[in-house]
Protein backbone atom coordinates (compact mmCIF):
# COMPACT_ATOMS: atom_id res chain seq x y z
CA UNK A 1 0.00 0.00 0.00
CA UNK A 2 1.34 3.53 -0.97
CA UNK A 3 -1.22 5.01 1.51
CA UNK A 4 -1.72 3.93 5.16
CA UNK A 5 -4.59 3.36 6.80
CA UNK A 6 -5.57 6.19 9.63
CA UNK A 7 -6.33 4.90 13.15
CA UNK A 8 -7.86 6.83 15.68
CA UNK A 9 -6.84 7.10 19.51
CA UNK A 10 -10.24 6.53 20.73
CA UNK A 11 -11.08 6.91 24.50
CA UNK A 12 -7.60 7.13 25.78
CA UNK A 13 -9.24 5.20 29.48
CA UNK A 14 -10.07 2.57 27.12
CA UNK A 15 -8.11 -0.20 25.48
CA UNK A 16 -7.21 1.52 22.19
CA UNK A 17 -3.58 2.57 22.68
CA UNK A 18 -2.82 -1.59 23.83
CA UNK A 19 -4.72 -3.19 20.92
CA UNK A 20 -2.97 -0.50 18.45
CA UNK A 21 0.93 -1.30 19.84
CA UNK A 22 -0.20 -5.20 19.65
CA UNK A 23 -1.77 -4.85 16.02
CA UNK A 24 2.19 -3.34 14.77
CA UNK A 25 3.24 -6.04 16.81
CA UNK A 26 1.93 -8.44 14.23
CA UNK A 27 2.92 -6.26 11.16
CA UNK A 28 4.55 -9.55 10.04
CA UNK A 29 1.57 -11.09 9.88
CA UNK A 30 0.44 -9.16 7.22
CA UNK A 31 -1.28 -5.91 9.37
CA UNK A 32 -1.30 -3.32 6.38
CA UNK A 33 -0.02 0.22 7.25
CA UNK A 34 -1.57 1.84 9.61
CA UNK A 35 -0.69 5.40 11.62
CA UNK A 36 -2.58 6.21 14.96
CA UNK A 37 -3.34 9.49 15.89
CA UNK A 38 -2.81 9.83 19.02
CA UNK A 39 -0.26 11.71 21.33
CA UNK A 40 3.47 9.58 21.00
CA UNK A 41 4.32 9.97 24.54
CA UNK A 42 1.20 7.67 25.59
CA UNK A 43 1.73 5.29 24.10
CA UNK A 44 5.21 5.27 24.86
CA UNK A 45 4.38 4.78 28.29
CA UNK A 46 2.03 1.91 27.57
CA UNK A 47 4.26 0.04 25.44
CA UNK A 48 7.35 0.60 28.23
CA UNK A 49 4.93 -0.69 31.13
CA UNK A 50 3.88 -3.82 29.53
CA UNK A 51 7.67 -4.32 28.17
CA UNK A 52 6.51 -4.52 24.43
CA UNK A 53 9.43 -3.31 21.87
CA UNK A 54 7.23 -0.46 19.88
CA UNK A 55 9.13 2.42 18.87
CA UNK A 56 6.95 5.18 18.20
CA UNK A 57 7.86 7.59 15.59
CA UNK A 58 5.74 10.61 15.17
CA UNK A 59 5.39 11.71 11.91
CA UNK A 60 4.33 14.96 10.01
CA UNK A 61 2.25 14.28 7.41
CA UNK A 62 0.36 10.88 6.46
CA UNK A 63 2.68 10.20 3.54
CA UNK A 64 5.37 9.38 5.71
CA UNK A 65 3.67 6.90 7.48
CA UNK A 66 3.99 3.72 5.30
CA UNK A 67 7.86 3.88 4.74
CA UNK A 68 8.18 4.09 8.57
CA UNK A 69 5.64 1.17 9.68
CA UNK A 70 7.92 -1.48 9.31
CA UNK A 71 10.45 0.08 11.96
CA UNK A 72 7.96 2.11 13.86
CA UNK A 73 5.02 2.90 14.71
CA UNK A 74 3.81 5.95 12.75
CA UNK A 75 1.81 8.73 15.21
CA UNK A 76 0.47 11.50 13.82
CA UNK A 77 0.49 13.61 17.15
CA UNK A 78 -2.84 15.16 18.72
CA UNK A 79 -2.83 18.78 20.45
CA UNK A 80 -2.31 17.29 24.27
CA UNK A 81 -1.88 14.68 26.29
CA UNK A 82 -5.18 13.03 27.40
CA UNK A 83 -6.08 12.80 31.10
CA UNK A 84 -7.74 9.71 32.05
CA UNK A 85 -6.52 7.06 33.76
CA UNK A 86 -7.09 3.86 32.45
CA UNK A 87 -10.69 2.50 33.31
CA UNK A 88 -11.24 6.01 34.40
CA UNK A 89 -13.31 8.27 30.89
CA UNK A 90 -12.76 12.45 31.71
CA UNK A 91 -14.52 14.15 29.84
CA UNK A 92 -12.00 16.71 29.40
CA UNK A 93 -10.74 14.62 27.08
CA UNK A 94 -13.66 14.95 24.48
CA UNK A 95 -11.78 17.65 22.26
CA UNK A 96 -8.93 15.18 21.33
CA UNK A 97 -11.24 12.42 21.01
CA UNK A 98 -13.23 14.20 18.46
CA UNK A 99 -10.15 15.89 17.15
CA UNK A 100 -8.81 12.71 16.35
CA UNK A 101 -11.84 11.15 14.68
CA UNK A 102 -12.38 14.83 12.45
CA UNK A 103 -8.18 14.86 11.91
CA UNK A 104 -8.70 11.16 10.38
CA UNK A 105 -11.91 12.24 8.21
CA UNK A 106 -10.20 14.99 6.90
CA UNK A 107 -6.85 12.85 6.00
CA UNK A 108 -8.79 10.50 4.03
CA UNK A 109 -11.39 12.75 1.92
CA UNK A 110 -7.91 14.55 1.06
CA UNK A 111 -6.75 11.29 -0.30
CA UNK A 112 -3.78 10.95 2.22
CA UNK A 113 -4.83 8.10 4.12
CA UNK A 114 -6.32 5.33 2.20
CA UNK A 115 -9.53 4.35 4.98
CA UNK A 116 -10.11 5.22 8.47
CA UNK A 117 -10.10 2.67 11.29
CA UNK A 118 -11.88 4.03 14.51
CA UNK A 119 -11.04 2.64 18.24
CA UNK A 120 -14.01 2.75 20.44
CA UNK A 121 -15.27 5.98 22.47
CA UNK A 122 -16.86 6.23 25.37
CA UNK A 123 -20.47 7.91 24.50
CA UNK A 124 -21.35 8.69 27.99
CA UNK A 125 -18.28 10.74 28.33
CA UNK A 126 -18.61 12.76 25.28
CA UNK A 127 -21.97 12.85 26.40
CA UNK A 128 -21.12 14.60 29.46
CA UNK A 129 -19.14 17.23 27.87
CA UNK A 130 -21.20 18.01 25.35
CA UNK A 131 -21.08 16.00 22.74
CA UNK A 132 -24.53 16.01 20.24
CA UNK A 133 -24.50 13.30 18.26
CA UNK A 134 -25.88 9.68 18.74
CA UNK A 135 -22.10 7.75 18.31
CA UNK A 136 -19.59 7.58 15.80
CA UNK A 137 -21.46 6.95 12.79
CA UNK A 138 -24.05 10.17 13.17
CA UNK A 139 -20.54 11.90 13.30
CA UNK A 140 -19.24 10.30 10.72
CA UNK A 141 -22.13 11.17 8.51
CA UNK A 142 -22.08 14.67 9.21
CA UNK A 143 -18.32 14.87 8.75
CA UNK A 144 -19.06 13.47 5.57
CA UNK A 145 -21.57 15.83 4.22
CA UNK A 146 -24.90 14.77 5.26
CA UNK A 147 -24.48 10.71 3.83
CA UNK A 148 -26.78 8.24 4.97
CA UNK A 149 -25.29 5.59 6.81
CA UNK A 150 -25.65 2.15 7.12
CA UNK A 151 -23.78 -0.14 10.29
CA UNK A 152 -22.54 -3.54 8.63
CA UNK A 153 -20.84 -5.88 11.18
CA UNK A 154 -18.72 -8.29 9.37
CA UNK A 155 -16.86 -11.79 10.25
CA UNK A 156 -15.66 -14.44 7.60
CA UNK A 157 -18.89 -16.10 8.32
CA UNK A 158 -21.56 -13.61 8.04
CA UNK A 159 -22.12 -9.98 7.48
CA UNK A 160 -25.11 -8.61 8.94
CA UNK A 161 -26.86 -5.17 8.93
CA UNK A 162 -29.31 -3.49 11.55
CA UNK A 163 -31.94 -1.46 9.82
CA UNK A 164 -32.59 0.14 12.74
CA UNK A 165 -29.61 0.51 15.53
CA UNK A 166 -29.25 2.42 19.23
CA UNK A 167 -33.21 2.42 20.04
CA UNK A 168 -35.04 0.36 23.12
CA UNK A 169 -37.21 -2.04 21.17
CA UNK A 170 -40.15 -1.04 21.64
CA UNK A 171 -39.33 2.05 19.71
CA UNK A 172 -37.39 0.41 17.13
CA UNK A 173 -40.57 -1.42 16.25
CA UNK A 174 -41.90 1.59 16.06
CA UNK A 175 -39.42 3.27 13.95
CA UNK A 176 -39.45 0.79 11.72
CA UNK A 177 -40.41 1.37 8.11
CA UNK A 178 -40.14 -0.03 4.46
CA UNK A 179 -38.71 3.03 3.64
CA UNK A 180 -36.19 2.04 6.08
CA UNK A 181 -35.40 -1.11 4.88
CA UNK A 182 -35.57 -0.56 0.90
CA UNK A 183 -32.76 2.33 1.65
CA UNK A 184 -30.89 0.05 4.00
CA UNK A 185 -30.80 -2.69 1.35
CA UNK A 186 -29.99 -0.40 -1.62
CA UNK A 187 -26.92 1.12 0.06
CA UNK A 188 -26.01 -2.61 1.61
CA UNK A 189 -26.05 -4.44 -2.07
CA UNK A 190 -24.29 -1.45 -3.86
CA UNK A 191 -21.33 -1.84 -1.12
CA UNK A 192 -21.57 -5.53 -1.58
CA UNK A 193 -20.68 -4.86 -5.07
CA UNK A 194 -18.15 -2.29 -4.91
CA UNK A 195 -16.12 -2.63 -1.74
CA UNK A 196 -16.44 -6.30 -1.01
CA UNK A 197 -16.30 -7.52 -4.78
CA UNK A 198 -19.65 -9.53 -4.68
CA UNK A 199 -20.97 -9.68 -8.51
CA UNK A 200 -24.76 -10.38 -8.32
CA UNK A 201 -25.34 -10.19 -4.00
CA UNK A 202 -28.12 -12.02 -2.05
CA UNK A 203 -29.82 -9.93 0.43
CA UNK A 204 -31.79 -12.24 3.17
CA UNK A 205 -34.08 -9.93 5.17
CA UNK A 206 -35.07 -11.44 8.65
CA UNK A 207 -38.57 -11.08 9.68
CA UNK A 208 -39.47 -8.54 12.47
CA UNK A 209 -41.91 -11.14 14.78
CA UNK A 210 -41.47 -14.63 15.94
CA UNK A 211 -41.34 -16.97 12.79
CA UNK A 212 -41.76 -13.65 10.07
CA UNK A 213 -45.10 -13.55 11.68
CA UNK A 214 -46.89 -16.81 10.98
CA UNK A 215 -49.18 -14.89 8.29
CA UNK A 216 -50.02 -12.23 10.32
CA UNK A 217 -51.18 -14.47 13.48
CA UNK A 218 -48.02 -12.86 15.31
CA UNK A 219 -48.03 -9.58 14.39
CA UNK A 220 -48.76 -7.84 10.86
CA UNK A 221 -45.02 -5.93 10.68
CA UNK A 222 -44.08 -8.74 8.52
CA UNK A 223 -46.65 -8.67 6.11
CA UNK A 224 -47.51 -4.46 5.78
CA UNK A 225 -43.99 -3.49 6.57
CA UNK A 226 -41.22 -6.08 5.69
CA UNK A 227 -43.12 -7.99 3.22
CA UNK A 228 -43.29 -4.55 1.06
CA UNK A 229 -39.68 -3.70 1.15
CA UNK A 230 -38.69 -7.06 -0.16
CA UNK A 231 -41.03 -6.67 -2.87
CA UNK A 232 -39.37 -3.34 -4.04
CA UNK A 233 -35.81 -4.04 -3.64
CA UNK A 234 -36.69 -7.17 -6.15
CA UNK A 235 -39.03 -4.69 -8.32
CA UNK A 236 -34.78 -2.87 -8.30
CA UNK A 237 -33.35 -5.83 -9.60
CA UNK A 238 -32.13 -6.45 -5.88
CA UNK A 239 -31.62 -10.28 -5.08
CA UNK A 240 -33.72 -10.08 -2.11
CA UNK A 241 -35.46 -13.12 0.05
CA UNK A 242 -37.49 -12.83 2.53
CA UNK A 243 -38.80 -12.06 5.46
CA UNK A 244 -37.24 -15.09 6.98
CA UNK A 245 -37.74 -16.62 10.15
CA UNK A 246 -34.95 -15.13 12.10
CA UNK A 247 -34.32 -18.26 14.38
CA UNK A 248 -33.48 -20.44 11.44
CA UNK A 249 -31.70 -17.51 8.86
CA UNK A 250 -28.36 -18.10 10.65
CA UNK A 251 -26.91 -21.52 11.06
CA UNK A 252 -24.18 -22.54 8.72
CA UNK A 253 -25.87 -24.20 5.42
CA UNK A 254 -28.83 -21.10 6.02
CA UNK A 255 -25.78 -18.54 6.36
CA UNK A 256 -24.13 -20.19 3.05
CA UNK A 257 -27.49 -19.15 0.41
CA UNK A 258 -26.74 -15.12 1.16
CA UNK A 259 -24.32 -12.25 0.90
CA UNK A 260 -25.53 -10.60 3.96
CA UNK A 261 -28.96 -10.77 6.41
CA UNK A 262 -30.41 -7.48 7.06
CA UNK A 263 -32.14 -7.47 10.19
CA UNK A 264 -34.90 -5.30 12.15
CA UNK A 265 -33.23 -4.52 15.23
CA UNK A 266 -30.11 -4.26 16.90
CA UNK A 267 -29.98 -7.49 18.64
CA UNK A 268 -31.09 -9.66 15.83
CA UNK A 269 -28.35 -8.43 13.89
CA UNK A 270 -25.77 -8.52 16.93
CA UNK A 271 -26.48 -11.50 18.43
CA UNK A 272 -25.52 -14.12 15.93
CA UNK A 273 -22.44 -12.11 14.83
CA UNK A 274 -21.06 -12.32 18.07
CA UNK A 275 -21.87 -15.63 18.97
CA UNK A 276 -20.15 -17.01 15.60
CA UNK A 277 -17.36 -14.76 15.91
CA UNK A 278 -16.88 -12.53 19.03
CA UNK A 279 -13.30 -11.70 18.67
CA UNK A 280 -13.00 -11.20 15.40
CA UNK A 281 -15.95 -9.30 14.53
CA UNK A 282 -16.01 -5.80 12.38
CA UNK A 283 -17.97 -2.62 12.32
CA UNK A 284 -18.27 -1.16 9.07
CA UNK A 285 -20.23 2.21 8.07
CA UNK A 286 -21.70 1.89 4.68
CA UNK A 287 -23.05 4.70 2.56
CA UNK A 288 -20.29 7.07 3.45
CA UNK A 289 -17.92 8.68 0.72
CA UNK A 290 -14.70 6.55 2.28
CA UNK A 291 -14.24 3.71 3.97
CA UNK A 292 -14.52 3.25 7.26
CA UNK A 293 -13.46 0.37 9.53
CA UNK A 294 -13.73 -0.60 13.53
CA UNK A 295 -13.21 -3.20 16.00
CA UNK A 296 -16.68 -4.45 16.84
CA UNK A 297 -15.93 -3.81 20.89
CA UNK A 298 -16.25 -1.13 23.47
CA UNK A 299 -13.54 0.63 25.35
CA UNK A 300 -13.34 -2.31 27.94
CA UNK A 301 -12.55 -0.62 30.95
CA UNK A 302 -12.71 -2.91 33.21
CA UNK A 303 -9.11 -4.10 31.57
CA UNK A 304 -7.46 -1.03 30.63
CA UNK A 305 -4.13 -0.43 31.79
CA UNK A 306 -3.48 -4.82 32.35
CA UNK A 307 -1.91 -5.25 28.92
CA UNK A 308 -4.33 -8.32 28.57
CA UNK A 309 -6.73 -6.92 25.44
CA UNK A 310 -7.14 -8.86 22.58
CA UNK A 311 -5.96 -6.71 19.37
CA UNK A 312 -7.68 -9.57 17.01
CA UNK A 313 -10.96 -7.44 15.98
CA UNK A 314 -8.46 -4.36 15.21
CA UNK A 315 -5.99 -6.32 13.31
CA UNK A 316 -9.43 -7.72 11.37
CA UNK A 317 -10.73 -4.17 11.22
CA UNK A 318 -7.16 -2.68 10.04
CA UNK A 319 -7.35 -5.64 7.19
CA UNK A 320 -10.78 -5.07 5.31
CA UNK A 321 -10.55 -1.74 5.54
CA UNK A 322 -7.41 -1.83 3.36
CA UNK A 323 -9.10 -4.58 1.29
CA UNK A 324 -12.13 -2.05 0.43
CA UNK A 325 -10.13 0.78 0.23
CA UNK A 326 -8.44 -1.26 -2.69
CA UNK A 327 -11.62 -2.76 -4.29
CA UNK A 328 -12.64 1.10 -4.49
CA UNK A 329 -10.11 2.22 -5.77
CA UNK A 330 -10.14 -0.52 -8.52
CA UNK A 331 -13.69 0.83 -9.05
CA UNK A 332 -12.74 4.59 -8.90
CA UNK A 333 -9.99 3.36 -11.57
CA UNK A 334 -12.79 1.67 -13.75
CA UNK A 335 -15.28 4.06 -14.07
């Protein structure tokens, strides 16, 4: 890669420094380039208490970043050092946080970084200083211009896609619309094609109610509001089956007839991923105008600071980001 990939700090109480200095660790192993940004002299400190050889070389600019990986890890430096503890979120902290999320937005719409890979934040913390948006993908959607964006959590196994995300259920349900789930399903099969490489994708859409409903002896959502949406994405030319019991969509010979499952609610879509795959699951945010990439985990502060993370679902984030940052580019090339 002549571009690295941009990682953010995250929430510096959290895990994300560790699982970064592991994931150069394993460079060998075929990590592509990455650079975190992040402030050097933290994670020098993490790297020296856990006794892991990391040199940490800040850098400049992001251009310099993938002829230093292999001897260092590249940090493009933040404006301060953070001030939590680990296990410990301040919210003073929020500026960088953001800073660092905007500072890696900005690096790859410039074309200087070729994706962005995003450690987790702590939401209640930015909530508490201020912070407006819903998580990292509302951000991300204004930082991009207003896109509409689509969560797709990805293992080898599956990829799956919540229509509808952060709610309580009852107001998911309520939320819910074919509107909703034509848009979701649109944006999932064009990424499907581009970024992942998937000629002619199979959308599976999981019913909303105990077995899709039963015909409407369970609930009508399946047959006014899910029932409709499948019809249109086909009426698109969209491979689309469903609604689907959801109890049966996801064991291996179901999982093996589709491209990806979208799903009605957060848990539906969660559950399975995490059960088939819990360490080496990844967030992605479709429908934005770059690729973006994260480790599909929280901040885990109840380990912080113990050196004892697991850096698997970055190193898998850090990978297919810099695979669809490629197939894109391909595309881009193409077109």
């Amino acid at each position: 890669m002549t571009r690295a990939l941009a990682l953010t700090m995250g929430e510096p109480a959290g895990i994300g420094g560790e699982i970064a200095l592991k994931a150069w660790l394993r460079r060998a192993d075929g990590v592509p380039p990455f650079y975190l940004i992040d402030a050097p002299e933290r994670l020098r400190t993490i790297a020296g208490r856990h006794g892991w050889p990391v040199p940490v070389c800040p850098i400049d600019a992001p251009e310099c970043a993938a002829a230093a990986f292999p001897r260092a890890l590249p940090v493009r430096p933040i404006e301060g050092p953070p001030r939590a503890a680990p296990g410990r979120p301040d919210p003073a902290d929020m500026p960088l946080v953001v800073g660092a999320i905007a500072t890696a937005v900005g690096d790859v719409r410039d074309g200087r970084a070729a994706a962005m890979v995003t450690n987790p934040i702590n939401k209640d913390a930015l909530y508490r200083a201020g912070f407006r948006h819903p998580g990292h993908t509302e951000y991300l959607a204004e930082l991009a211009g207003g896109a509409i964006p689509v969560m797709m959590l990805v293992c080898p196994e599956l990829r799956v896609v919540p229509v509808t995300i952060h709610l309580a259920l009852r107001h998911a349900i309520e939320r819910l619309s074919s509107d909703g789930i034509v848009a979701a399903g649109r944006i999932t099969h064009a990424a499907l094609r581009r970024d992942f490489g998937i000629g002619a994708p199979v959308l599976a859409v999981a019913g909303l109610n105990p077995h899709a409903g039963e015909a409407g002896s369970l609930g009508r959502e399946d047959i006014e509001i899910v029932a409709p949406a499948v019809a249109a994405l086909r009426a698109e030319g969209i491979d689309t089956r469903g609604p689907l019991a959801a109890d049966t969509m996801f064991h291996a010979e179901a999982r093996h007839s589709y491209d990806a499952a979208l799903c009605m609610y957060h848990d539906q879509a969660l559950i399975p991923i995490k059960t088939i795959d819990f360490d080496g699951g990844v967030n992605v945010t479709l429908g934005l105008p770059f690729v973006r990439t994260s480790p599909d985990h929280g901040t885990a502060f109840a380990i912080a600071g113990q050196g004892i993370a697991r850096e698997h679902s970055l190193v898998a984030a850090l990978r297919l980001a810099a695979g669809m940052a490629a197939r894109r580019q391909v595309a881009l090339q193409g077109s």
